[in-house]
C-alpha atoms as a PDB file:
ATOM      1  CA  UNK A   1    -107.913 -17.859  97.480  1.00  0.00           C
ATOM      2  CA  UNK A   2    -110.767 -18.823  99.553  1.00  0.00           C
ATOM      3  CA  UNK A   3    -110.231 -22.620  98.774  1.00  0.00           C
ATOM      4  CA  UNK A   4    -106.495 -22.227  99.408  1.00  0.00           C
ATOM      5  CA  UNK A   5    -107.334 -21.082 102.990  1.00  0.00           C
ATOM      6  CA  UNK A   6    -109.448 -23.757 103.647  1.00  0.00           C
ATOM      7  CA  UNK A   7    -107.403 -26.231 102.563  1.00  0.00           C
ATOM      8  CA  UNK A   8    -104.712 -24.607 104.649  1.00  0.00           C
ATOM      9  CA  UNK A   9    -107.085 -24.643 107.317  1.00  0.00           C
ATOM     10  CA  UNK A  10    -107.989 -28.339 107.310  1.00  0.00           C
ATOM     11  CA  UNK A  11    -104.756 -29.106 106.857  1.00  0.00           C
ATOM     12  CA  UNK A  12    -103.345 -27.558 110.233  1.00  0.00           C
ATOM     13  CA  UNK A  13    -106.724 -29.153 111.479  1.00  0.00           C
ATOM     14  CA  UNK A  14    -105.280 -32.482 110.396  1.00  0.00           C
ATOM     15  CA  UNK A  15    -101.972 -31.664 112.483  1.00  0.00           C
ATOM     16  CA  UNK A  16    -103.193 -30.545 115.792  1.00  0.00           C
ATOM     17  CA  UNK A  17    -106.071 -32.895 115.884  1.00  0.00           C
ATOM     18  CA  UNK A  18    -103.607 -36.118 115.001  1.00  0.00           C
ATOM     19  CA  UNK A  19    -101.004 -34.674 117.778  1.00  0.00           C
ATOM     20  CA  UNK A  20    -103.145 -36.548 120.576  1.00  0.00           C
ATOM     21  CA  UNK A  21    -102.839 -39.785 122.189  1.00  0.00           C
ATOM     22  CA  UNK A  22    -105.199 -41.711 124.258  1.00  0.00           C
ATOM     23  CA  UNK A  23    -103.057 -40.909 127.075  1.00  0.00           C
ATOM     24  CA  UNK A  24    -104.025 -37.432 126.934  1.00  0.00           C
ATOM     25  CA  UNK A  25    -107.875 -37.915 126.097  1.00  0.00           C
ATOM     26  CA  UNK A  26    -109.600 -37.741 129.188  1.00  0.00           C
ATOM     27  CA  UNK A  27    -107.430 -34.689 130.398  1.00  0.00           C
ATOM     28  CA  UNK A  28    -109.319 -32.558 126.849  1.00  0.00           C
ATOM     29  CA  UNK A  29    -112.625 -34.039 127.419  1.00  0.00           C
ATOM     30  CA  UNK A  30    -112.436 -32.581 131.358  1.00  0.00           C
ATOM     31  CA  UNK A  31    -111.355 -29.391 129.483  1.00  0.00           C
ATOM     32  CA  UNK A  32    -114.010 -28.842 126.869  1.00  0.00           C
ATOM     33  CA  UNK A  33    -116.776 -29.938 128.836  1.00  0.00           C
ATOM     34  CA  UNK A  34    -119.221 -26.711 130.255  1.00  0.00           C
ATOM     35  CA  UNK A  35    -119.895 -28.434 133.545  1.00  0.00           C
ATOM     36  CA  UNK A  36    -115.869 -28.685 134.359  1.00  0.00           C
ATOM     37  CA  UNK A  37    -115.879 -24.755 134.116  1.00  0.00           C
ATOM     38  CA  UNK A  38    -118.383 -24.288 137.132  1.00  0.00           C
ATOM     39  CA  UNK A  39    -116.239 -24.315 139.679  1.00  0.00           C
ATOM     40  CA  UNK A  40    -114.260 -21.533 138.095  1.00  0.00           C
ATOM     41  CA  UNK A  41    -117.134 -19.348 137.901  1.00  0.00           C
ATOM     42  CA  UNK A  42    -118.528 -19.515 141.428  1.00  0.00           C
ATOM     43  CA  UNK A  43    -114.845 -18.890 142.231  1.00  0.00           C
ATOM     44  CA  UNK A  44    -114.877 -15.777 139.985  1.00  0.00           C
ATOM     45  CA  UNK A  45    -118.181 -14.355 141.431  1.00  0.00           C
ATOM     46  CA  UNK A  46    -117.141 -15.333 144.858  1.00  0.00           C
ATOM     47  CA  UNK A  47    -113.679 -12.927 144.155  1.00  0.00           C
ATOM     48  CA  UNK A  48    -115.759 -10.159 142.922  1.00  0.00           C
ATOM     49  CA  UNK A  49    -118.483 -10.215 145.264  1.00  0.00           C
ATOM     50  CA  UNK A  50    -115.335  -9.572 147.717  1.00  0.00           C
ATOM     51  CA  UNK A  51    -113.977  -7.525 145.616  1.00  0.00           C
ATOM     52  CA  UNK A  52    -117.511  -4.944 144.784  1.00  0.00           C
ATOM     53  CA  UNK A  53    -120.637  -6.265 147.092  1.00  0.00           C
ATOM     54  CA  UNK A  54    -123.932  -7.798 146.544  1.00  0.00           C
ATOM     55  CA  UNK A  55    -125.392  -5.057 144.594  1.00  0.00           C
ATOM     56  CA  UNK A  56    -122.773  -4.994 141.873  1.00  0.00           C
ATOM     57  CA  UNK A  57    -121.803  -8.758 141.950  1.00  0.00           C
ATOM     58  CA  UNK A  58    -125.448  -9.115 141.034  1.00  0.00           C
ATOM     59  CA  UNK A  59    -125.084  -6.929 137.954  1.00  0.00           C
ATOM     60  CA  UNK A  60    -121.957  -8.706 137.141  1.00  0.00           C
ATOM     61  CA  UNK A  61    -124.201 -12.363 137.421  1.00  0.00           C
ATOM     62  CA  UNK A  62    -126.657 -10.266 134.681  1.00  0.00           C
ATOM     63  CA  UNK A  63    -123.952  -8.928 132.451  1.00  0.00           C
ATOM     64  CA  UNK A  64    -122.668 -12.495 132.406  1.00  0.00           C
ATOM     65  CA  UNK A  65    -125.726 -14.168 131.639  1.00  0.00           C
ATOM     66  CA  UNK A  66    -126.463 -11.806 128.639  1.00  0.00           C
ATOM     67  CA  UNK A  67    -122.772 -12.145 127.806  1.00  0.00           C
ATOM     68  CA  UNK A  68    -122.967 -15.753 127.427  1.00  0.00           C
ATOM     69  CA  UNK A  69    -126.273 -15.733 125.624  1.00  0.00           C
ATOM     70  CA  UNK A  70    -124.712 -13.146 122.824  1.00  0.00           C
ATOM     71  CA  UNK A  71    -122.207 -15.304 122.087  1.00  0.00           C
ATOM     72  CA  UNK A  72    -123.777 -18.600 121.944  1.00  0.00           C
ATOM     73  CA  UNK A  73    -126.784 -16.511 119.631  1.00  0.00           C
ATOM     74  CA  UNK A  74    -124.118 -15.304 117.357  1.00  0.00           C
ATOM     75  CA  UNK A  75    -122.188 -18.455 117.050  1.00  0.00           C
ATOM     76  CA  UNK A  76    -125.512 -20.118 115.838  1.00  0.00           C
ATOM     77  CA  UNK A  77    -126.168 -17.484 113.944  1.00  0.00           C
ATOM     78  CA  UNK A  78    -122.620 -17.733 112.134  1.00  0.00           C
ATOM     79  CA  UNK A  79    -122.845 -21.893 112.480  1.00  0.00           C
ATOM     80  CA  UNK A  80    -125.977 -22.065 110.175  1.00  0.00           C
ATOM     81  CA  UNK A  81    -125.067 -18.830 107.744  1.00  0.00           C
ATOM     82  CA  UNK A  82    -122.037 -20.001 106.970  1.00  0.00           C
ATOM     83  CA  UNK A  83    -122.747 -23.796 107.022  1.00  0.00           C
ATOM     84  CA  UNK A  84    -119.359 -24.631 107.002  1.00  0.00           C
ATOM     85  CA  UNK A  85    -119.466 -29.024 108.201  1.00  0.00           C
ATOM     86  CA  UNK A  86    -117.563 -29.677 111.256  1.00  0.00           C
ATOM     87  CA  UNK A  87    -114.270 -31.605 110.393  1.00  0.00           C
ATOM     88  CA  UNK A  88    -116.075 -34.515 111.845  1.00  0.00           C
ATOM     89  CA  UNK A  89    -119.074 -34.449 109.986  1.00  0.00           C
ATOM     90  CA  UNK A  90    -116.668 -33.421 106.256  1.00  0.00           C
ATOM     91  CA  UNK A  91    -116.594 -36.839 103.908  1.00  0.00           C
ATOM     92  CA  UNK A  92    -113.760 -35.192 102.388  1.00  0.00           C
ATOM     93  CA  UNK A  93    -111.339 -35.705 105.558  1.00  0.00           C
ATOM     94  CA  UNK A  94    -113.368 -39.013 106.491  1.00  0.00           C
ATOM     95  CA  UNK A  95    -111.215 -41.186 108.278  1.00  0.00           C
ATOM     96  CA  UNK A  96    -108.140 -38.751 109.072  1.00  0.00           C
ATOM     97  CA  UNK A  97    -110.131 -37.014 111.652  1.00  0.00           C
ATOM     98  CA  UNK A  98    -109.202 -38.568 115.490  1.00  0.00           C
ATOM     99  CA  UNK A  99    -112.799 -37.893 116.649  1.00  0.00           C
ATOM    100  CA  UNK A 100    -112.147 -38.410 120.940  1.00  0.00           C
ATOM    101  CA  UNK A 101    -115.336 -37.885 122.423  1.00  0.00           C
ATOM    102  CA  UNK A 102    -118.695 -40.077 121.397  1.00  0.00           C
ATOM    103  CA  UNK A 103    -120.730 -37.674 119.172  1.00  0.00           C
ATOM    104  CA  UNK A 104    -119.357 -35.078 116.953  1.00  0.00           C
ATOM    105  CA  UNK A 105    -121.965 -32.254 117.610  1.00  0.00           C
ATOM    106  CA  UNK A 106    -124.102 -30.078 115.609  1.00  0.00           C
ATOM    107  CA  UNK A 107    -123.781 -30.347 111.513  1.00  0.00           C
ATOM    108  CA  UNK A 108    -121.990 -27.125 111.333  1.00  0.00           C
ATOM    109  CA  UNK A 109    -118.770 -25.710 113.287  1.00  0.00           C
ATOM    110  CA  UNK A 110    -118.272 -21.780 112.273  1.00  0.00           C
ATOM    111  CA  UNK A 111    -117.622 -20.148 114.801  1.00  0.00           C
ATOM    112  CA  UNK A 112    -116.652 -22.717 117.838  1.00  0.00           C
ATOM    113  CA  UNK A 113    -118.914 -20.809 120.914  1.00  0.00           C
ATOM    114  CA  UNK A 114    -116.629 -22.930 123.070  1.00  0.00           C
ATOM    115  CA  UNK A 115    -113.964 -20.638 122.275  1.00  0.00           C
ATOM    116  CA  UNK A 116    -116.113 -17.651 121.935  1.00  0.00           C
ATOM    117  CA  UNK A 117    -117.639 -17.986 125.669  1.00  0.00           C
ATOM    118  CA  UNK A 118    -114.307 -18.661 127.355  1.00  0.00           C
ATOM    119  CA  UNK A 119    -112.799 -16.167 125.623  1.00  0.00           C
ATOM    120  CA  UNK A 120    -115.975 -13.434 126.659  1.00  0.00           C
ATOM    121  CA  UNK A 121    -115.584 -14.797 130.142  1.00  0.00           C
ATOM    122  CA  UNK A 122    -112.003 -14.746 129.938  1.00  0.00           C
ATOM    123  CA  UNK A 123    -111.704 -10.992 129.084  1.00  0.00           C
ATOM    124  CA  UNK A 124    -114.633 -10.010 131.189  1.00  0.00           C
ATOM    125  CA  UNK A 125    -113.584 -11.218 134.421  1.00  0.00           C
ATOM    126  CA  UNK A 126    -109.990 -10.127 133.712  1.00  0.00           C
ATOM    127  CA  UNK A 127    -111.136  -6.795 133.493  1.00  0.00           C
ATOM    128  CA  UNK A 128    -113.176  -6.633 136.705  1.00  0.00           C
ATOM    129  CA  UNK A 129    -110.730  -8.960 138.900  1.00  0.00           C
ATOM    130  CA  UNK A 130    -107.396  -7.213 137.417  1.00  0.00           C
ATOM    131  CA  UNK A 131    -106.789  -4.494 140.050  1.00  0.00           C
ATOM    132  CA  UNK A 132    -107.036  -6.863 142.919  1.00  0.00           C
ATOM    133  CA  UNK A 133    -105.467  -9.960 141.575  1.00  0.00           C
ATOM    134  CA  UNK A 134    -102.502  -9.213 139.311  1.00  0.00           C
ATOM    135  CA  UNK A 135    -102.075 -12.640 137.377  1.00  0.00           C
ATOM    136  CA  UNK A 136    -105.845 -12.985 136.907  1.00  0.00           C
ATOM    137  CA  UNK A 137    -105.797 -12.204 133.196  1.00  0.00           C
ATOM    138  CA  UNK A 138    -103.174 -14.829 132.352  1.00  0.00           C
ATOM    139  CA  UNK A 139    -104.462 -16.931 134.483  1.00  0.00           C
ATOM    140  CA  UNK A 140    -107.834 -16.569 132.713  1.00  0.00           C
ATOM    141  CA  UNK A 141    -106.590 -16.328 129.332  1.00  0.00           C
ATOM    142  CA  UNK A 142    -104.655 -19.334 129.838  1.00  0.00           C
ATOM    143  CA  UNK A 143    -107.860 -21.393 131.205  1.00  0.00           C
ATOM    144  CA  UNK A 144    -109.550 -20.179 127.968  1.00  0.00           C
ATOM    145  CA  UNK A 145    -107.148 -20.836 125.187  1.00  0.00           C
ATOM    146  CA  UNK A 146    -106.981 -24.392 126.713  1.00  0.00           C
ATOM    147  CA  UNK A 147    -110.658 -24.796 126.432  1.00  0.00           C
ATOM    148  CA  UNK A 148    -110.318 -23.353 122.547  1.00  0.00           C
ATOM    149  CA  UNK A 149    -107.817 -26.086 121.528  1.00  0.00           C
ATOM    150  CA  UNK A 150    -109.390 -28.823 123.395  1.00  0.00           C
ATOM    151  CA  UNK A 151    -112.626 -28.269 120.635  1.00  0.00           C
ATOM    152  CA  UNK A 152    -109.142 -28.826 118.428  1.00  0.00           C
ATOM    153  CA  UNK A 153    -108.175 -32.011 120.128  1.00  0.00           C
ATOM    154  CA  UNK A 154    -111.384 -33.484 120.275  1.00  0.00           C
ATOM    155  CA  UNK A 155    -111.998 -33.118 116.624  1.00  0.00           C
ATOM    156  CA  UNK A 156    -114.945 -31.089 116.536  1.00  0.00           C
ATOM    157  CA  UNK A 157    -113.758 -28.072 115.074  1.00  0.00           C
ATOM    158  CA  UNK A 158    -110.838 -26.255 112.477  1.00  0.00           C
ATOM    159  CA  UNK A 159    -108.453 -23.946 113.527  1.00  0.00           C
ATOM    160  CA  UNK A 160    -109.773 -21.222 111.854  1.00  0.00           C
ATOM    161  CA  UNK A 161    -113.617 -22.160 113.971  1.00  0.00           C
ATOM    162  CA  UNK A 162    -111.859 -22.080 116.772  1.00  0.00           C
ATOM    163  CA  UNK A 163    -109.623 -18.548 116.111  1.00  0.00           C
ATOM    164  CA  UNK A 164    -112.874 -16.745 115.024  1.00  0.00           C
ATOM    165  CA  UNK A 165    -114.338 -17.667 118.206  1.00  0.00           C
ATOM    166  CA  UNK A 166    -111.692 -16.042 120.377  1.00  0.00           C
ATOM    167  CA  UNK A 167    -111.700 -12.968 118.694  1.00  0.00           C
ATOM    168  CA  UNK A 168    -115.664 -12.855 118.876  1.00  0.00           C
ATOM    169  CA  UNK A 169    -115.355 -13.989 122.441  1.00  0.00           C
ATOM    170  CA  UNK A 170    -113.043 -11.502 123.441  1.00  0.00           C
ATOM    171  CA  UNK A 171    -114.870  -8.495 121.707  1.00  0.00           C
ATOM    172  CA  UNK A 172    -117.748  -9.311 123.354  1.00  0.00           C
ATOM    173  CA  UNK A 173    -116.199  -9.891 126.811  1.00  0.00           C
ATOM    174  CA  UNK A 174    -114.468  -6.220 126.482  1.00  0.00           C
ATOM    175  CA  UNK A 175    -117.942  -5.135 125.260  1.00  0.00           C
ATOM    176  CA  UNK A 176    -120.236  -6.209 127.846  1.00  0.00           C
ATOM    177  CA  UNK A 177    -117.658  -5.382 130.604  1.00  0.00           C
ATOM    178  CA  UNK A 178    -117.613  -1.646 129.679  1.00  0.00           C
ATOM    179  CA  UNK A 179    -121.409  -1.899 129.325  1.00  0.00           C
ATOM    180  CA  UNK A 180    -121.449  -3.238 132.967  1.00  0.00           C
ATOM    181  CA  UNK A 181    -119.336  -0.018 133.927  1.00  0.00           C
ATOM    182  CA  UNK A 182    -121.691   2.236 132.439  1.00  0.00           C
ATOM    183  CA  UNK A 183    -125.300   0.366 133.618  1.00  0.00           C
ATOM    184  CA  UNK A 184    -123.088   0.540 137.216  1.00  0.00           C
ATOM    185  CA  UNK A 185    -122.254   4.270 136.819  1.00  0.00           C
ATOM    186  CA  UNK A 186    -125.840   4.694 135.489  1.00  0.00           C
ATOM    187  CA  UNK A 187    -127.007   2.858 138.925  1.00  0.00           C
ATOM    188  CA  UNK A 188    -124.674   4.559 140.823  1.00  0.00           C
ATOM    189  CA  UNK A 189    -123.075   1.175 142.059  1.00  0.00           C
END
């Protein structure tokens, strides 16, 4: 059964991954590269700093960072447990695999912390932006499922890497946000 998932697995891989063009390459690598997110965080901490003050933004900024950190920890933690190869680094699909940027990453793929942090921020900032701005969780969510395909796109990671990570990522986004509510209550913020 396990095999047959896999297999299932690579083979939707195979799909998605051999759906892009060159046309289209340099949009994905803007979209799965960390440093093209910044922006959208100093935009989100600007919006709640409006939205809650200094003394709470900050608190946000620390909930964040310990967000973040969980998620990459745990997606190591996964990555070298279950030592699953990325499909770029897999001899079996050697060849098939449109590998767009220049290096394929680390050995091993399970769970994609691309997917898992965007997701966590996603869901996180959602929830503390959502009574002010109405669209903010599409708009978020939609930001974030782009970023978990592009790992897709660029051939660095399954389907299966990448759906794990979202559901991690957005666990832990819910998570830390109603820990942030309670260390605010707690502070009296």
């Amino acid at each position: 059964m396990l095999e047959e998932l896999i297999q299932y697995d690579t083979n939707i891989f195979l799909y998605l991954n051999n759906l892009g063009t060159d046309a289209w390459d340099g949009f994905w690598l803007f979209v799965t590269n960390k440093v093209s997110s910044i922006p959208l965080y100093i935009v989100l901490l600007v919006l709640a700093y409006k939205q809650v003050g200094l003394k709470k933004t900050l608190l946000i900024l620390v909930s964040v960072g310990v967000l973040i950190g969980a998620t990459d920890q745990l997606a190591n933690f996964f990555k070298y447990g279950v030592a699953r190869l990325r499909p770029c680094h897999n001899p079996d699909i050697d060849g098939l695999v449109r590998l767009v940027k220049s290096s394929c990453g680390g050995k091993y793929g399970y769970f994609s912390a691309h997917a898992a942090n965007s997701f966590a921020m996603a869901i996180f900032f959602g929830n503390v932006l959502h009574s002010k701005f109405k669209y903010i969780k599409i708009l978020l969510l939609t930001w974030a499922a782009f970023v978990a395909y592009s790992r897709i796109y660029i051939g660095v990671h399954y389907t299966l890497d990448v759906a794990t990570g979202i559901v991690i990522g957005s666990f832990l986004g819910f998570v830390f946000y109603k820990l942030m509510l309670l260390m605010a209550t707690k502070l009296k913020l």
